[in-house]
Protein backbone atom coordinates (compact mmCIF):
# COMPACT_ATOMS: atom_id res chain seq x y z
CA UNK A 1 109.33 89.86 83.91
CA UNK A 2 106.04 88.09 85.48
CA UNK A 3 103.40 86.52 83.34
CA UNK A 4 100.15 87.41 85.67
CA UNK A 5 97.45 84.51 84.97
CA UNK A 6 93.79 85.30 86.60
CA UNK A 7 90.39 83.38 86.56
CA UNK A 8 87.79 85.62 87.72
CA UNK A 9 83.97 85.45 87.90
CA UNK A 10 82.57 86.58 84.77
CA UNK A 11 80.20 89.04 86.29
CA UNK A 12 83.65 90.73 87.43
CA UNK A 13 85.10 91.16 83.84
CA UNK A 14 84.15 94.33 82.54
CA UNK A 15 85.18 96.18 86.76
CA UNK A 16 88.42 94.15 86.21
CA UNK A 17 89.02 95.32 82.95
CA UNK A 18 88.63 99.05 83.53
CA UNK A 19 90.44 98.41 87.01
CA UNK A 20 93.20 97.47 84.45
CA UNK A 21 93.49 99.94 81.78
CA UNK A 22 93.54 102.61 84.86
CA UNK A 23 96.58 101.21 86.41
CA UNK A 24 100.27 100.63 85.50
CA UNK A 25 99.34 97.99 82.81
CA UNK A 26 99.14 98.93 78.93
CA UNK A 27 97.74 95.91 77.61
CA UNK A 28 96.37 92.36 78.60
CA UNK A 29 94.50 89.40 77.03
CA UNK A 30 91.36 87.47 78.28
CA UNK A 31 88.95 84.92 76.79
CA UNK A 32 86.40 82.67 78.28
CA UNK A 33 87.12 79.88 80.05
CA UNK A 34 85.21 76.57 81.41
CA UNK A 35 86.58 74.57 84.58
CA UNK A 36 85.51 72.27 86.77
CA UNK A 37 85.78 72.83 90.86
CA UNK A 38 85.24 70.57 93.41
CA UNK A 39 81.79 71.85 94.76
CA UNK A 40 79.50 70.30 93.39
CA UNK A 41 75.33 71.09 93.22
CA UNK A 42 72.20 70.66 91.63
CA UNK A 43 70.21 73.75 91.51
CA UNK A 44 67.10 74.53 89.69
CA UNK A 45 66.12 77.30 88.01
CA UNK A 46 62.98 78.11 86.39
CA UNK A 47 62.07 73.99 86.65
CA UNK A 48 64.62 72.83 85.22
CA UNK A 49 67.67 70.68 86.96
CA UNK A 50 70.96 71.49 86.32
CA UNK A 51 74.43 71.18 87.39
CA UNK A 52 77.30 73.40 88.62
CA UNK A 53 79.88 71.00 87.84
CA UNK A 54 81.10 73.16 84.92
CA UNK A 55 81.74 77.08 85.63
CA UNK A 56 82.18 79.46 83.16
CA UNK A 57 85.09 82.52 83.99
CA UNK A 58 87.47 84.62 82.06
CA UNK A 59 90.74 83.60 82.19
CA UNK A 60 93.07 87.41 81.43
CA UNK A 61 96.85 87.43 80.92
CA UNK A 62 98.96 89.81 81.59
CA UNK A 63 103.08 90.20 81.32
CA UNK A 64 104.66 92.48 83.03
CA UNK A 65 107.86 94.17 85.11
CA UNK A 66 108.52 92.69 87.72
CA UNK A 67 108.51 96.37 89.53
CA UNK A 68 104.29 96.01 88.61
CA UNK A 69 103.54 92.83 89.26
CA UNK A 70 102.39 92.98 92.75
CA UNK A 71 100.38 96.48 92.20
CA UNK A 72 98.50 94.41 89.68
CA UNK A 73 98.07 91.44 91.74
CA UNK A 74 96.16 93.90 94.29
CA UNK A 75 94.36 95.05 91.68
CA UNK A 76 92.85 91.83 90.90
CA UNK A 77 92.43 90.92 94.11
CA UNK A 78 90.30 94.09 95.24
CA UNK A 79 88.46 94.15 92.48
CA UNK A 80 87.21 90.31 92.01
CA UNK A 81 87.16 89.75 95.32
CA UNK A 82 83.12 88.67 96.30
CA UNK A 83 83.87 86.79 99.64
CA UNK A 84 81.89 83.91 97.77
CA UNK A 85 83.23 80.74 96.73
CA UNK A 86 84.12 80.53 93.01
CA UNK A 87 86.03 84.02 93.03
CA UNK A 88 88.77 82.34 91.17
CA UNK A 89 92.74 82.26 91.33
CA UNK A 90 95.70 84.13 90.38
CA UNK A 91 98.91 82.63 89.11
CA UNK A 92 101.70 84.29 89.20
CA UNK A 93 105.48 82.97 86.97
CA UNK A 94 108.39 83.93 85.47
CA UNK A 95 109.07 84.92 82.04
CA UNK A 96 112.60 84.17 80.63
CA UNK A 97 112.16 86.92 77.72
CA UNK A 98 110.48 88.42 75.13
CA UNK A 99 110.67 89.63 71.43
CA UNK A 100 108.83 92.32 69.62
CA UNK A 101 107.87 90.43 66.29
CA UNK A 102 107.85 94.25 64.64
CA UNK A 103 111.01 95.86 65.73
CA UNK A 104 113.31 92.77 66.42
CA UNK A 105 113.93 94.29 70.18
CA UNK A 106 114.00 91.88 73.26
CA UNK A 107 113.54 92.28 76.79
CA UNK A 108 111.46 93.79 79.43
CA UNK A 109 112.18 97.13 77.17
CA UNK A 110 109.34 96.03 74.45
CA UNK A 111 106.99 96.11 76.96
CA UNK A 112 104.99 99.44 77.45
CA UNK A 113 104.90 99.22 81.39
CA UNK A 114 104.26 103.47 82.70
CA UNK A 115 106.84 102.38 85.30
């Protein structure tokens, strides 16, 4: 199993997320995230200063087969993709195992993959 960890632009979220649901992958989590990159700018808007030290994305997990996990990366990574700096990272690692906290079951088998 592959726990699938992507920071994406936030103007990307809601493509992304319907990207998602119409592929092999059942269910995923996301919430907002702040980070700081190394570019580095003041820009104004509407007269006032401000910085771009801190940049708001949505950081969305997602665990999965191994047999999915690069389908999904490609997903992400067609879908995100703006050819602009800031479009964000994937990160990709292994899961040892899993439980379902309902049934008791473990392994990749409690996870509702179509493949």
């Amino acid at each position: 199993m592959k726990r699938i960890e992507a920071i994406i632009r936030k103007t990307k979220f809601e493509e992304l997320k319907d990207a998602l649901l119409h592929s092999d992958i059942d269910w995923f989590e996301y919430h907002d995230v702040h980070g700081i990159g190394q570019s580095r700018q003041e820009r104004i808007y509407r007269g006032v200063q401000y910085s771009t030290d801190v940049i708001e994305r949505v950081a969305i997990t997602i665990v999965c087969r191994d047999v999915i996990m690069q389908p999904t990366v490609d997903v992400i990574l067609k879908v995100a993709h703006t050819g602009q700096v800031g479009d964000g990272r994937i990160f990709v690692s292994d899961v040892i195992d899993t439980w379902s906290i309902r049934t008791g079951e473990n392994g990749d088998t409690v996870l509702r993959d179509k493949k």
